[in-house]
N, C-alpha and C. Protein backbone atom coordinates (compact mmCIF):
# COMPACT_ATOMS: atom_id res chain seq x y z
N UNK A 1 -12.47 -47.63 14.69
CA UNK A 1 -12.12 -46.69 13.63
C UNK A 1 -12.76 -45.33 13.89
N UNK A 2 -13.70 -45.37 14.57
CA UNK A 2 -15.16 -44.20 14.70
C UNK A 2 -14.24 -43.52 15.67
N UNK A 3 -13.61 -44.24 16.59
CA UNK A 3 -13.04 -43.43 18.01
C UNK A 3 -11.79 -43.13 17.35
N UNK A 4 -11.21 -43.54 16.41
CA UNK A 4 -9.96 -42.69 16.55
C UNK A 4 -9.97 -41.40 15.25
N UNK A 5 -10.58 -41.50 14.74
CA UNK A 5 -10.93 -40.32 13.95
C UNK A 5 -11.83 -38.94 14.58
N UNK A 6 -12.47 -39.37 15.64
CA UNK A 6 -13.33 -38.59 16.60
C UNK A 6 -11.99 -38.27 17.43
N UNK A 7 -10.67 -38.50 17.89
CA UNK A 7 -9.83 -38.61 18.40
C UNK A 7 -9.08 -37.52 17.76
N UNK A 8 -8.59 -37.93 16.69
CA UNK A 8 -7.83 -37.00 15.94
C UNK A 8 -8.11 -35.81 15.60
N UNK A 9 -9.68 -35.55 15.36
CA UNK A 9 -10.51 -34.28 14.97
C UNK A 9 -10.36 -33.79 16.21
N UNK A 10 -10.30 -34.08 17.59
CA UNK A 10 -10.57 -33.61 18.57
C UNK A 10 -9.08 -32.94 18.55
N UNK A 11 -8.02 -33.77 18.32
CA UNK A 11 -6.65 -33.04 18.83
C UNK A 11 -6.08 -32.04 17.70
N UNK A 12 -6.43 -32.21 16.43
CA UNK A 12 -6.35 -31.61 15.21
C UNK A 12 -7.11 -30.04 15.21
N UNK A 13 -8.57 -30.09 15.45
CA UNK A 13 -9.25 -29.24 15.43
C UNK A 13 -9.09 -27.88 16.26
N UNK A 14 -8.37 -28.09 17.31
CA UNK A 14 -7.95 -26.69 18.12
C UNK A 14 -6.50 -26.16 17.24
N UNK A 15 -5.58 -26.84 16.69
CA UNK A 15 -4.86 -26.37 16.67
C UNK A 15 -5.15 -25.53 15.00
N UNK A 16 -6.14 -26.09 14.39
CA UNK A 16 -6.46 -25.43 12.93
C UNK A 16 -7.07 -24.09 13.37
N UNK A 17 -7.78 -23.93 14.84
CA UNK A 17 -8.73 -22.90 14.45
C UNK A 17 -7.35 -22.00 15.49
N UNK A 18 -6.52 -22.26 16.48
CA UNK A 18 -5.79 -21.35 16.66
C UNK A 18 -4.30 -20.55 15.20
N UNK A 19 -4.12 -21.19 14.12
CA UNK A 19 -3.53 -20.91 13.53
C UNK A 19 -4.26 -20.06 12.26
N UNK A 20 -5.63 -19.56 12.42
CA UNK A 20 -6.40 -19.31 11.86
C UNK A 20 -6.59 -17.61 12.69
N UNK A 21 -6.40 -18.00 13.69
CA UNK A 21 -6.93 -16.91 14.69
C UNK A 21 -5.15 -15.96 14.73
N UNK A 22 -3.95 -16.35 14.42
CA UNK A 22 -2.86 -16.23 14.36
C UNK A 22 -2.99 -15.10 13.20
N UNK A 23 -2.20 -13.55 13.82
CA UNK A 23 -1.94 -12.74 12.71
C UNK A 23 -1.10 -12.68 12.73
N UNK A 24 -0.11 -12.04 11.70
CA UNK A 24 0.79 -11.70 11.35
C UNK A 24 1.35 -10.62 12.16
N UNK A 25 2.22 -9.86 12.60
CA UNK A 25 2.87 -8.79 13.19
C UNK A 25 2.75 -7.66 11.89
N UNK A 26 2.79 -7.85 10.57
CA UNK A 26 2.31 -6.37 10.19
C UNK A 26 0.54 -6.42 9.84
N UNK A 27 0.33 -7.56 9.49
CA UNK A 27 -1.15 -7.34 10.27
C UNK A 27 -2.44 -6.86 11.15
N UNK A 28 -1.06 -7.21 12.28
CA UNK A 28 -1.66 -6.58 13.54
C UNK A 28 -1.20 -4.81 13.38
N UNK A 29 -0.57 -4.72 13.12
CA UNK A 29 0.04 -3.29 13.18
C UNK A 29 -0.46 -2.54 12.37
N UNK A 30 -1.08 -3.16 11.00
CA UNK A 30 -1.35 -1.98 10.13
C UNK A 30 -2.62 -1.76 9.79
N UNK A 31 -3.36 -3.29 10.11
CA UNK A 31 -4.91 -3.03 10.69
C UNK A 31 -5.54 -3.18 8.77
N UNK A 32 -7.25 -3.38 9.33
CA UNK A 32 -7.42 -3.45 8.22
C UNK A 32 -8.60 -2.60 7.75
N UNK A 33 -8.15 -1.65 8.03
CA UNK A 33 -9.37 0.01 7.66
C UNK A 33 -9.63 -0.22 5.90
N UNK A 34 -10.86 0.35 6.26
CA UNK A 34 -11.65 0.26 4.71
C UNK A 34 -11.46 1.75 4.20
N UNK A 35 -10.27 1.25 3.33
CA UNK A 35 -10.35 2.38 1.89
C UNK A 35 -11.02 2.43 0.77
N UNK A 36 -10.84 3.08 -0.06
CA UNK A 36 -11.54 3.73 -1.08
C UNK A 36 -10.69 3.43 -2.43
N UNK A 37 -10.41 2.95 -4.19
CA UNK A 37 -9.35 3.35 -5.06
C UNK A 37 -10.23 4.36 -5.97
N UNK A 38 -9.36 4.15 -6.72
CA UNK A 38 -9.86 5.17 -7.80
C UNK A 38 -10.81 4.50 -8.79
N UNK A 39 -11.46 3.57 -8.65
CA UNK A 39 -12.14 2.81 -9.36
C UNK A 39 -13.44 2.74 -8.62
N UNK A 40 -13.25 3.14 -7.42
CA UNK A 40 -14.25 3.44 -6.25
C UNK A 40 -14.63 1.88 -5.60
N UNK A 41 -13.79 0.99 -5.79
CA UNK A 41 -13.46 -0.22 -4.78
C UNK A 41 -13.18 0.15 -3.45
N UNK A 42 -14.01 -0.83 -2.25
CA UNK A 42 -14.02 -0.79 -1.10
C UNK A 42 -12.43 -2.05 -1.32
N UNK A 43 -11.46 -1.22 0.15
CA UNK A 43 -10.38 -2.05 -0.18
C UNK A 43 -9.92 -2.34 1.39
N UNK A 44 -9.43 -3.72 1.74
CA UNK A 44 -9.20 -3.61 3.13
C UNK A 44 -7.78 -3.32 3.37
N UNK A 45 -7.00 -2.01 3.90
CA UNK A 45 -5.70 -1.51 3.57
C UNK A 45 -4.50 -2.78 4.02
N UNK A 46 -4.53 -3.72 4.79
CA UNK A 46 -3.93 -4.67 4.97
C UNK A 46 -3.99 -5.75 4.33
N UNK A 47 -4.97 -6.40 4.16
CA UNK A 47 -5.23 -7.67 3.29
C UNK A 47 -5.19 -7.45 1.62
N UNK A 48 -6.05 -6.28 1.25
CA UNK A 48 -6.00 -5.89 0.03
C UNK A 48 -5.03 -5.18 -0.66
N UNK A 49 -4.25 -4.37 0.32
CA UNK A 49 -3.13 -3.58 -0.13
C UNK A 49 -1.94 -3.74 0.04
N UNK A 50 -1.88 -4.17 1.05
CA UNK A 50 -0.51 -4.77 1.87
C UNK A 50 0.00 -6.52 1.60
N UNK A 51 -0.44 -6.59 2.26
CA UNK A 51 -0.37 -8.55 2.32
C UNK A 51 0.16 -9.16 1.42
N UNK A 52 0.97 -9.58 1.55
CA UNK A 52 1.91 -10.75 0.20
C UNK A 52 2.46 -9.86 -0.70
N UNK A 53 2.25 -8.64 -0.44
CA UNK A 53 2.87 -7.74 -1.75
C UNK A 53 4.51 -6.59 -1.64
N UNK A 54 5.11 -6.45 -2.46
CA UNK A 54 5.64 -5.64 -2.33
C UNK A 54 5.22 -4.14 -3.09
N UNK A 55 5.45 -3.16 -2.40
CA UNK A 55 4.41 -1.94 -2.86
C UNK A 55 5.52 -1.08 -2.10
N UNK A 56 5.25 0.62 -3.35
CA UNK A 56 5.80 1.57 -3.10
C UNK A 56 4.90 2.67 -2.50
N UNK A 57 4.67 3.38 -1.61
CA UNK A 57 4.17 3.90 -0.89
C UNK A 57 4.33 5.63 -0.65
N UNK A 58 3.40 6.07 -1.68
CA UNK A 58 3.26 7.65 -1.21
C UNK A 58 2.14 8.45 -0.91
N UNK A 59 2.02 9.69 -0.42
CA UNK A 59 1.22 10.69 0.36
C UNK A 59 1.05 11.36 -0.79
N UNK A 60 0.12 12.14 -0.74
CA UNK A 60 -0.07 13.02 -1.68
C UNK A 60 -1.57 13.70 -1.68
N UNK A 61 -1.67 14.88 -2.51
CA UNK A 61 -2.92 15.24 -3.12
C UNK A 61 -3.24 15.93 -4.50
N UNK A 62 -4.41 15.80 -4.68
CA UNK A 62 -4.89 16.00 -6.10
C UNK A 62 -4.56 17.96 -6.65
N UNK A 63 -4.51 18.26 -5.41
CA UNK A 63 -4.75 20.25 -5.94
C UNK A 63 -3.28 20.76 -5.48
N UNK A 64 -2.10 19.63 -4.95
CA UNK A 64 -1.12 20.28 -4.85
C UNK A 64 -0.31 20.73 -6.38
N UNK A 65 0.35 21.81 -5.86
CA UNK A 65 1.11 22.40 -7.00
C UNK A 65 2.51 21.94 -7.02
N UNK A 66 2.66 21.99 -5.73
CA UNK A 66 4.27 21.75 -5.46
C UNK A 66 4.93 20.65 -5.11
N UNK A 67 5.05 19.83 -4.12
CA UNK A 67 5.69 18.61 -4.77
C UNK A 67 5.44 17.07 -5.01
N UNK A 68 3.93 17.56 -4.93
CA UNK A 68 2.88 16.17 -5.29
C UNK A 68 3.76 15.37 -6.86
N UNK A 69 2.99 16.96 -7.43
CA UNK A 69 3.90 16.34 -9.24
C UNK A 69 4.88 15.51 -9.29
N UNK A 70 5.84 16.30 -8.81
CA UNK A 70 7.18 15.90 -9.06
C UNK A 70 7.54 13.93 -8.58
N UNK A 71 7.09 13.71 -7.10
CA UNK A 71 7.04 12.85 -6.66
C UNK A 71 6.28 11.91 -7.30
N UNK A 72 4.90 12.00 -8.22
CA UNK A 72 4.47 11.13 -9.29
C UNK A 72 4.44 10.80 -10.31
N UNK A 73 5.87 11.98 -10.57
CA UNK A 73 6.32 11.64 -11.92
C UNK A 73 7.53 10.71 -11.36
N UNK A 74 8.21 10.51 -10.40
CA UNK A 74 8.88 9.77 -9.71
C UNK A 74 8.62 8.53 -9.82
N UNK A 75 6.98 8.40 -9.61
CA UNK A 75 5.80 6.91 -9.88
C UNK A 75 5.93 6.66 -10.96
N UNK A 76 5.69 7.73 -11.93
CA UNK A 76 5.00 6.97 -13.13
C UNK A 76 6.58 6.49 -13.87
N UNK A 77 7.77 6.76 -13.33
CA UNK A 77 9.23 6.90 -14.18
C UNK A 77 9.15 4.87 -13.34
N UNK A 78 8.87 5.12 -12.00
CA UNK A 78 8.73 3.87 -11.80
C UNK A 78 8.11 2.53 -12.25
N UNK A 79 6.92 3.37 -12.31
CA UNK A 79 5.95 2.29 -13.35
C UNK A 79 6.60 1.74 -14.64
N UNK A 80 7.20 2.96 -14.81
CA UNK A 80 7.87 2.55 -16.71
C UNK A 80 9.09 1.18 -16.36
N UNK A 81 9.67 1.53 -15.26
CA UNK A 81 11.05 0.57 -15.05
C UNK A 81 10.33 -0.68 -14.58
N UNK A 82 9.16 -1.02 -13.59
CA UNK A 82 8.24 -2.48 -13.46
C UNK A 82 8.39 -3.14 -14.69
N UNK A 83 7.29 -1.90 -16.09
CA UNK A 83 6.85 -2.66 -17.24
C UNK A 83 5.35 -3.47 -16.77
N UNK A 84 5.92 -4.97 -17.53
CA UNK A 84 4.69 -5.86 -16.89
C UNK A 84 4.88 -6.42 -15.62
N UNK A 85 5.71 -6.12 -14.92
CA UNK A 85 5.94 -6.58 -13.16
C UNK A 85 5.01 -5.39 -12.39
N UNK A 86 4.77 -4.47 -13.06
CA UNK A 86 3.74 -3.70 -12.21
C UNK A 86 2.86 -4.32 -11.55
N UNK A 87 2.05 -4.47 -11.03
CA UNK A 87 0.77 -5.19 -10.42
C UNK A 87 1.02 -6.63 -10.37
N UNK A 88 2.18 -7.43 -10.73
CA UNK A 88 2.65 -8.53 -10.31
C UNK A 88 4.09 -9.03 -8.88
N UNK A 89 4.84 -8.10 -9.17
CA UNK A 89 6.14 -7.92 -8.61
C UNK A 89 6.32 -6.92 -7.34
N UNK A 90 5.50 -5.73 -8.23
CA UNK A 90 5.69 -4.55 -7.17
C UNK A 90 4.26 -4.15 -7.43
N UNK A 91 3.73 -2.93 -6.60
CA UNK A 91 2.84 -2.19 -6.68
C UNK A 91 2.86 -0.70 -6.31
N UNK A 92 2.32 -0.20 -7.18
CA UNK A 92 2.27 1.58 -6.28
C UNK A 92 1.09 1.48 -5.71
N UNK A 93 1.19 2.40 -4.75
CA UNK A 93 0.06 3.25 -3.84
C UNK A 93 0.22 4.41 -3.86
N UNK A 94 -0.48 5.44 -4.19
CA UNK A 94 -0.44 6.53 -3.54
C UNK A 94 -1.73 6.49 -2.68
N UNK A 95 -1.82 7.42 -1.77
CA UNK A 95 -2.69 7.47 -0.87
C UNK A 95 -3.08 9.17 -0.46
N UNK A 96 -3.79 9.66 -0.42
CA UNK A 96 -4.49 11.01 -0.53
C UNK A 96 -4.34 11.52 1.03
N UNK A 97 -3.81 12.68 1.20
CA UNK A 97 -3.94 13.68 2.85
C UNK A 97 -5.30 14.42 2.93
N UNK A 98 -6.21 14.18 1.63
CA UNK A 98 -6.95 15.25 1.62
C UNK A 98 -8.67 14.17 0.69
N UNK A 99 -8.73 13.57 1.71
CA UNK A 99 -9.86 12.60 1.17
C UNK A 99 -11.01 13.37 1.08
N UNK A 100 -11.47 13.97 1.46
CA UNK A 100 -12.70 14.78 1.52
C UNK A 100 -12.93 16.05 -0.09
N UNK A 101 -11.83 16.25 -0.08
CA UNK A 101 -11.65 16.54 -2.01
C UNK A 101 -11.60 15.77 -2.68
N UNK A 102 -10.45 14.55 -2.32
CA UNK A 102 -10.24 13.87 -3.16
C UNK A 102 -10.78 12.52 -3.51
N UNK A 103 -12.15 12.53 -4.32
CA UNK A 103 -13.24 11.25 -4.51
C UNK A 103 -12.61 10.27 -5.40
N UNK A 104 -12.65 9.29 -5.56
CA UNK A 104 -12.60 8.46 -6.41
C UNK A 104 -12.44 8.97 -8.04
N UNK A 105 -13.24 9.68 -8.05
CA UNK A 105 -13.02 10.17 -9.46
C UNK A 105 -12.13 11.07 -9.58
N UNK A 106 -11.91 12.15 -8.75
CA UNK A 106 -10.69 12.77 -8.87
C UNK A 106 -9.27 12.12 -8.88
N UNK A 107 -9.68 10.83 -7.84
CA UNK A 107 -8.14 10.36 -8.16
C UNK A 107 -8.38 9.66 -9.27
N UNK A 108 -8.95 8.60 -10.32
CA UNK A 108 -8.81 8.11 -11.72
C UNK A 108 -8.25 9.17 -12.70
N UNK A 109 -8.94 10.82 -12.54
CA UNK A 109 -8.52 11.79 -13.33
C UNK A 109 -7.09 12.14 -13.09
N UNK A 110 -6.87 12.18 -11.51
CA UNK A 110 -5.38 12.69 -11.57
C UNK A 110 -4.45 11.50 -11.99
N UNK A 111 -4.57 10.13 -12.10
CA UNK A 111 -3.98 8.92 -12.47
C UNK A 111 -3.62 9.19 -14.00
N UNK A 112 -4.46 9.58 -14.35
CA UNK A 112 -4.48 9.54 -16.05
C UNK A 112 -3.46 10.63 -16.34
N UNK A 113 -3.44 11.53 -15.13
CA UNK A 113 -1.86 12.50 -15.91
C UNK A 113 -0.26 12.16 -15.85
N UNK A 114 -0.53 10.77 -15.16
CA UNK A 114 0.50 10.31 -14.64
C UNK A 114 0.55 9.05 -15.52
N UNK A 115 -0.16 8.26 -16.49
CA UNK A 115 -0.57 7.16 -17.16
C UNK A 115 -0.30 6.29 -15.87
N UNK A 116 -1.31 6.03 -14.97
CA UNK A 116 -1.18 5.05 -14.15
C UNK A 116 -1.41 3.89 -15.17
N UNK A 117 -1.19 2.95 -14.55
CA UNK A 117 -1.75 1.44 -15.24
C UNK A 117 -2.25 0.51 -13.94
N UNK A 118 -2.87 -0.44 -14.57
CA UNK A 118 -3.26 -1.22 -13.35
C UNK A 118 -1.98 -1.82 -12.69
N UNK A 119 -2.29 -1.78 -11.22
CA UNK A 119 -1.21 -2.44 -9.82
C UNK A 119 -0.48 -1.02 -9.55
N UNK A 120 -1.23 0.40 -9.71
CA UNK A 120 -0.85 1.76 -9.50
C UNK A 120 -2.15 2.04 -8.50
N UNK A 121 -2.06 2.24 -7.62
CA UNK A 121 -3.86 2.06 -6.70
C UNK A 121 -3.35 3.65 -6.07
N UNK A 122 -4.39 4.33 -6.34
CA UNK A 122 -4.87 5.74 -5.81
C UNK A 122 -6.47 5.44 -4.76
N UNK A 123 -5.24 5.84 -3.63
CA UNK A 123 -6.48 5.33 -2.55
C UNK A 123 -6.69 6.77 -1.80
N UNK A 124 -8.35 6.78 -1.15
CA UNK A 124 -9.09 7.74 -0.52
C UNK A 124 -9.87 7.05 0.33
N UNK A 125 -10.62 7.64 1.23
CA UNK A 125 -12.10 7.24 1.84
C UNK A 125 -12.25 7.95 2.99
N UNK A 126 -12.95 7.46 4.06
CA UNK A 126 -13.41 7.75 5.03
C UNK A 126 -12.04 8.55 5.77
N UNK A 127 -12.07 10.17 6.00
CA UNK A 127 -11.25 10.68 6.44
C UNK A 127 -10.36 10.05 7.67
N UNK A 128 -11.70 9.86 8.77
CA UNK A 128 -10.76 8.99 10.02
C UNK A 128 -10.28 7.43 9.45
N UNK A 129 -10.32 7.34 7.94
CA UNK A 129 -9.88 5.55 7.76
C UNK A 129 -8.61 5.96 7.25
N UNK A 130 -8.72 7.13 6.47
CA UNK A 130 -7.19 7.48 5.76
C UNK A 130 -6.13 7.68 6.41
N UNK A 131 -6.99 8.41 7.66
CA UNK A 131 -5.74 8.91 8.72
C UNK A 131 -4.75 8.28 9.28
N UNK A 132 -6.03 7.05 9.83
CA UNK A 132 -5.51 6.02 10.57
C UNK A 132 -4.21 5.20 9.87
N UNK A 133 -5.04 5.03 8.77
CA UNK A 133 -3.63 4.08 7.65
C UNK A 133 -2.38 5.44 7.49
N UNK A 134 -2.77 6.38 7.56
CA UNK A 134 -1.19 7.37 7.28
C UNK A 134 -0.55 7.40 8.60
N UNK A 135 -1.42 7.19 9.85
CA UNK A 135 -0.98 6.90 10.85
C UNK A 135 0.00 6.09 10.95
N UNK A 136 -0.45 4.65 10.71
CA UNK A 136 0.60 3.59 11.06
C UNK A 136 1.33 3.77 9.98
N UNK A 137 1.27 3.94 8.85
CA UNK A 137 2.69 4.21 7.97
C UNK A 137 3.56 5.46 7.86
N UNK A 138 3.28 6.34 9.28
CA UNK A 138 4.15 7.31 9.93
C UNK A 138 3.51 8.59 8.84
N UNK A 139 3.10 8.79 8.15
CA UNK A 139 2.62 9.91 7.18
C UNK A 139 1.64 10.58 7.57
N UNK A 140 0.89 10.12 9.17
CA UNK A 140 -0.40 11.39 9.50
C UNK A 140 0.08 12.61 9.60
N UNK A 141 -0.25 13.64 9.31
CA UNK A 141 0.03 15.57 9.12
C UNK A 141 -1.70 15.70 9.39
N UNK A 142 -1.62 16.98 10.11
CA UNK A 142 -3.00 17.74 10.81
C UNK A 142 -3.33 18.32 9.58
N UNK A 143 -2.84 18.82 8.69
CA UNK A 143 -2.72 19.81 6.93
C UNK A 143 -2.38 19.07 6.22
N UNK A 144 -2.97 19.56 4.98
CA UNK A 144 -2.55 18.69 4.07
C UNK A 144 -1.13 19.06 3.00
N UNK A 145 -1.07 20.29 3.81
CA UNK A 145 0.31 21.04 2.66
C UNK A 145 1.79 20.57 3.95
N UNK A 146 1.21 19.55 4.39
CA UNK A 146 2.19 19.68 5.53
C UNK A 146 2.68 17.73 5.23
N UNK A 147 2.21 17.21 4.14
CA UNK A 147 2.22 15.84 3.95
C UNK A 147 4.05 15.59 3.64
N UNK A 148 4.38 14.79 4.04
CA UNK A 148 5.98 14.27 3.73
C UNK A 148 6.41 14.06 2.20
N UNK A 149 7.40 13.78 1.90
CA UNK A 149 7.62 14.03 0.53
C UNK A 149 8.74 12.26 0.78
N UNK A 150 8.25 11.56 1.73
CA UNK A 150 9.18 10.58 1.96
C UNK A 150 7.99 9.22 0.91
N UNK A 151 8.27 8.42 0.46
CA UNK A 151 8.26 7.34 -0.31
C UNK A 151 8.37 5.88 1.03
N UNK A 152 7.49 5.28 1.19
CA UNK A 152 8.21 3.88 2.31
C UNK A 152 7.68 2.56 1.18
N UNK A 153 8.34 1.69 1.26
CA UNK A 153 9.01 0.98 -0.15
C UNK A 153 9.25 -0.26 0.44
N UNK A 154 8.24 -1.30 0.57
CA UNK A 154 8.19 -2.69 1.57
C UNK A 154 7.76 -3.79 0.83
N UNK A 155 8.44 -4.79 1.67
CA UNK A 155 8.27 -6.36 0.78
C UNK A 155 7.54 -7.28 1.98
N UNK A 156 6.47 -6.82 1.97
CA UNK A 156 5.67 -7.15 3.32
C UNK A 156 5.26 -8.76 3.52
N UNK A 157 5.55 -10.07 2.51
CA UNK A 157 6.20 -11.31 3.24
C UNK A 157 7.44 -11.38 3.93
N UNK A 158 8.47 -10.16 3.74
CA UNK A 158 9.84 -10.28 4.43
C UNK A 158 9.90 -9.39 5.25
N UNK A 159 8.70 -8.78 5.79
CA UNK A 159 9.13 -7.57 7.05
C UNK A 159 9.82 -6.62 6.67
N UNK A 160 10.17 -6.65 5.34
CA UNK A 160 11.04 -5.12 4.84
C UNK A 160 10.39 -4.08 4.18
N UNK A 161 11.13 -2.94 5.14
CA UNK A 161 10.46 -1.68 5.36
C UNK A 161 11.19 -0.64 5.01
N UNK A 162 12.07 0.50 3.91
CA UNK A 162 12.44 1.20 3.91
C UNK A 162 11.66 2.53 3.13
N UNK A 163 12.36 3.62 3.89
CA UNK A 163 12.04 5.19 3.36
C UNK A 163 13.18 5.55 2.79
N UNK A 164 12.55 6.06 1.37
CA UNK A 164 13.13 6.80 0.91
C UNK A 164 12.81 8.15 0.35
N UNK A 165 13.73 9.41 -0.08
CA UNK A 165 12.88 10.72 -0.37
C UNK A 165 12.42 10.82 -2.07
N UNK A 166 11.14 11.11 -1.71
CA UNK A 166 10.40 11.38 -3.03
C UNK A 166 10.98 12.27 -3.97
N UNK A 167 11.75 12.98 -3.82
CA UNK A 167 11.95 13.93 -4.67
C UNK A 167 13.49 13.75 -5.41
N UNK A 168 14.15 12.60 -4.99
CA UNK A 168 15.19 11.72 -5.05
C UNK A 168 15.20 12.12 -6.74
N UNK A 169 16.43 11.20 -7.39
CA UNK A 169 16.45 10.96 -8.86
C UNK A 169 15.97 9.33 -8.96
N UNK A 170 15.15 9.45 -10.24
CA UNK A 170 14.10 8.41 -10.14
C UNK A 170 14.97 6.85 -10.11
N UNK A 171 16.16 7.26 -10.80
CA UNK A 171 17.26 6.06 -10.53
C UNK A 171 17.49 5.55 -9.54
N UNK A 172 17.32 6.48 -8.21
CA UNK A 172 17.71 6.00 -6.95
C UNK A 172 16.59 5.45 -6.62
N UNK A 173 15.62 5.78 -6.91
CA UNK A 173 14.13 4.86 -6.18
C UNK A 173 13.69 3.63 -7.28
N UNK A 174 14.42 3.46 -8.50
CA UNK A 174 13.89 2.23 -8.94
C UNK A 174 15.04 1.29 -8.43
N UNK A 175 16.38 1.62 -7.76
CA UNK A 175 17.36 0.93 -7.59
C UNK A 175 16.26 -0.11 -5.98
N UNK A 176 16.38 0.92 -5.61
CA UNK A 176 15.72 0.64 -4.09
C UNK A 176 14.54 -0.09 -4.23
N UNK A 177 13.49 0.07 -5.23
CA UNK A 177 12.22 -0.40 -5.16
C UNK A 177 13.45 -1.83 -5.53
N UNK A 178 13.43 -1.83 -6.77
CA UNK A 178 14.86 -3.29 -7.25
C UNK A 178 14.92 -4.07 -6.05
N UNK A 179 15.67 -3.23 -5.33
CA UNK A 179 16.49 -4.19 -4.25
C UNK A 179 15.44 -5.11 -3.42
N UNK A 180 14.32 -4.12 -3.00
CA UNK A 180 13.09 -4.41 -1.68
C UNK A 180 12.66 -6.13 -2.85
N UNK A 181 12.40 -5.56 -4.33
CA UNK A 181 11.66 -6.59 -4.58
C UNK A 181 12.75 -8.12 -4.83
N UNK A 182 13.87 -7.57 -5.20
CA UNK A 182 15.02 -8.88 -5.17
C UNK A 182 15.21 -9.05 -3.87
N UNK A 183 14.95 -9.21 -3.15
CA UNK A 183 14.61 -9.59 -1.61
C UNK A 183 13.39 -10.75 -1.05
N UNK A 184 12.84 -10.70 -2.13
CA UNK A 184 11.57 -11.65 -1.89
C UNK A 184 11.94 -12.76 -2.06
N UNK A 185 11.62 -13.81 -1.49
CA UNK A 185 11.65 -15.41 -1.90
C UNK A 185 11.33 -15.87 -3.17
């Protein structure tokens, strides 16, 4: 009995720790840099932000005039169409071009003009961590007045990935957020 359970652990045990060691393809790709929210939570941008979730995805900063607003009133028109699927169903992100202004507390303050609610995450931190994450989600700019006005809108258990423009009518981006999340299993 001793030998075949010493047997089985033996043939069992490699294959638990290689499926353990097994990432995911957006995993690997989107890495797991330590951000910052507005609550001033350390967040790991893949596991904590990404992973199992579907989430709407924008650039932005706290001192723009011009089409930061507009695009988070875009959010918050979104937030209203979630309801209580916010932070269950879907999630926002915005994410800051300009981390070094924009602290933790500045983003909770700029949240509040937008009535974020919780599963609305305003993320910052370590300049080269922000970058990197705007990197792989195609949004790095050298300036910060130079940030995209594009929205990317993913159901990241299904590999689905679309852009759409921020400045859109908010109908067209809750249709789309809709669709990404009626897409999920």
């Amino acid at each position: 009995m001793k030998i075949v359970v010493i047997l089985v652990l033996m043939l069992v045990a490699p294959a638990l720790v290689y499926a353990q060691e097994q990432k995911s393809p957006a995993e690997k790709y989107f890495s797991d840099v330590e951000l910052v929210d507005q609550d001033g939570r350390k967040l790991r941008f893949y596991s904590d932000v990404l992973k199992g979730k579907v989430v709407a995805i924008n650039t932005f900063f706290t001192t723009c005039t011009s089409i930061c607003p507009p695009m988070n009133r875009n959010f918050e028109k979104m937030q209203e169409a979630l309801g209580d699927r916010l932070g269950k169903d879907a999630f926002l992100v915005s994410i800051s071009v300009d981390p070094e202004t924009d602290t933790p507390t500045r983003l909770k303050e700029y949240g509040k003009r937008f009535h974020a609610k919780p599963g609305w995450l305003f993320l910052t931190g370590k300049k080269e961590n922000v970058d990197w994450a705007l990197y792989k989600l195609g949004q790095y700019v050298e300036a910060k007045d130079n940030h995209t006005s594009i929205f990317i809108i993913g159901n990241e258990p299904k590999g689905l990935w679309k852009k759409a423009f921020g400045l859109a009518k908010a109908d067209e981006l809750i249709k789309i957020l809709e669709d990404v999340i009626n897409d999920r299993d």
